[in-house]
Protein backbone atom coordinates (compact mmCIF):
# COMPACT_ATOMS: atom_id res chain seq x y z
CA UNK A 1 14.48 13.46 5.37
CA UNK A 2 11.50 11.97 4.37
CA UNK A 3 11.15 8.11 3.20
CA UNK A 4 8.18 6.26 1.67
CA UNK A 5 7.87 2.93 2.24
CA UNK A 6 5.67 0.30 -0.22
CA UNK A 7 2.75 -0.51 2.20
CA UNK A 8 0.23 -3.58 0.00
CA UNK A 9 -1.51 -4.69 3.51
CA UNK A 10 0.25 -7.97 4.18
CA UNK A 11 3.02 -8.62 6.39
CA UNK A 12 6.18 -8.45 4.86
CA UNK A 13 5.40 -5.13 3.95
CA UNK A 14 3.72 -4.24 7.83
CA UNK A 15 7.12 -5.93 8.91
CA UNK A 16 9.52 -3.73 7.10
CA UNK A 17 7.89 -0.40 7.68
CA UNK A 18 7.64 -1.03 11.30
CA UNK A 19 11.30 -2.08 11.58
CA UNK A 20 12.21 1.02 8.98
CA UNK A 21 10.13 2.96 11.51
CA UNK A 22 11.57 1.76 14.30
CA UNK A 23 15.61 2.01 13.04
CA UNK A 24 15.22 5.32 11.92
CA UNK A 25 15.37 8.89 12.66
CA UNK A 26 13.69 9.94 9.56
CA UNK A 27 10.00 10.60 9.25
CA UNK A 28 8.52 7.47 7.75
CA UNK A 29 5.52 7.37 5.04
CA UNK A 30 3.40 4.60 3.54
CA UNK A 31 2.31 4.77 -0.03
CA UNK A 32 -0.33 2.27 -1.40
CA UNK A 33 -0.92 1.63 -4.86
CA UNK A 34 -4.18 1.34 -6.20
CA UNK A 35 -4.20 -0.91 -9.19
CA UNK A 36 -6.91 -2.60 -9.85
CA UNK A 37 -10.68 -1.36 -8.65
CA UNK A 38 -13.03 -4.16 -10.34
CA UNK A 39 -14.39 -6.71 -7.85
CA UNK A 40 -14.52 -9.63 -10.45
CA UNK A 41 -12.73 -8.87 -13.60
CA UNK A 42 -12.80 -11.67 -15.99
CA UNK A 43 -8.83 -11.14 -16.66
CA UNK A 44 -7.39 -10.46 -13.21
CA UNK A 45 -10.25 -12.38 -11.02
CA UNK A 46 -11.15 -10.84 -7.83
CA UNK A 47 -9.50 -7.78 -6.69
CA UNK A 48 -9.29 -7.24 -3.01
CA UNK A 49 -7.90 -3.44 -2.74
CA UNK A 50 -10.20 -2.06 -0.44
CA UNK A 51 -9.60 -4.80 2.11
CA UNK A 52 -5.85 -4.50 1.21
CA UNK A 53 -5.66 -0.84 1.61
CA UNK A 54 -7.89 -0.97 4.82
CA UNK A 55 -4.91 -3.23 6.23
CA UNK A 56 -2.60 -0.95 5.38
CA UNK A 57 -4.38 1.94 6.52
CA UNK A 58 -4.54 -0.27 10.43
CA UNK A 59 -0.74 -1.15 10.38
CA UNK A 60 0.07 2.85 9.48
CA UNK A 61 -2.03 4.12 12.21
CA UNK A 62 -0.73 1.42 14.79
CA UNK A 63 2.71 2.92 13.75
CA UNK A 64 1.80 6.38 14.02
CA UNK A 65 2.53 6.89 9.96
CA UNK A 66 0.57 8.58 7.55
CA UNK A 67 -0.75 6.34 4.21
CA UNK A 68 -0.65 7.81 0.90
CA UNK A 69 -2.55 6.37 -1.70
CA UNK A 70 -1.69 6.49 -5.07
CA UNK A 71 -4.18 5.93 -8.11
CA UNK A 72 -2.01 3.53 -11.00
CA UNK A 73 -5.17 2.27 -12.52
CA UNK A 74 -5.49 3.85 -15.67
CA UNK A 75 -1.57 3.47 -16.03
CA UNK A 76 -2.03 -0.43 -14.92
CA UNK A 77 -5.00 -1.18 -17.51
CA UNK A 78 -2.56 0.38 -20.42
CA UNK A 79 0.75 -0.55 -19.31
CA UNK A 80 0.25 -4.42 -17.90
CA UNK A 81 -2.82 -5.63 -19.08
């Protein structure tokens, strides 16, 4: 069985997949979700995804997991904003 776990760069998130990863007998999966691509957007400020993601990206390969990336943007502009 296959389980993705929410990876956003910080630690709660590096915490829990390398606990999951460690607990579990399944084969583990990050996703990220892109959001947000502006670097200063006068609604949402300053959007740091590629550092984010690039976090996310070290913790998976220290764990020996692959990262997924998923694009939400278009759904996030519509949808939240």
């Amino acid at each position: 069985m296959q389980i993705a776990i929410a990876m956003s760069g910080g630690v709660d998130s590096s915490v829990a997949a390398a606990l999951l990863k460690e607990q579990s007998d399944h084969q583990i999966f990050g996703v990220f979700m892109k959001n947000w691509s502006d670097n200063q957007a006068e609604k949402t400020g300053a959007c740091t995804w590629v550092k984010d993601r690039l976090d996310a990206l070290a913790v998976a390969a220290q764990l020996g997991i692959v990262l997924k990336t998923v694009d939400f943007e278009k759904e996030y502009r519509a949808l939240v904003l």
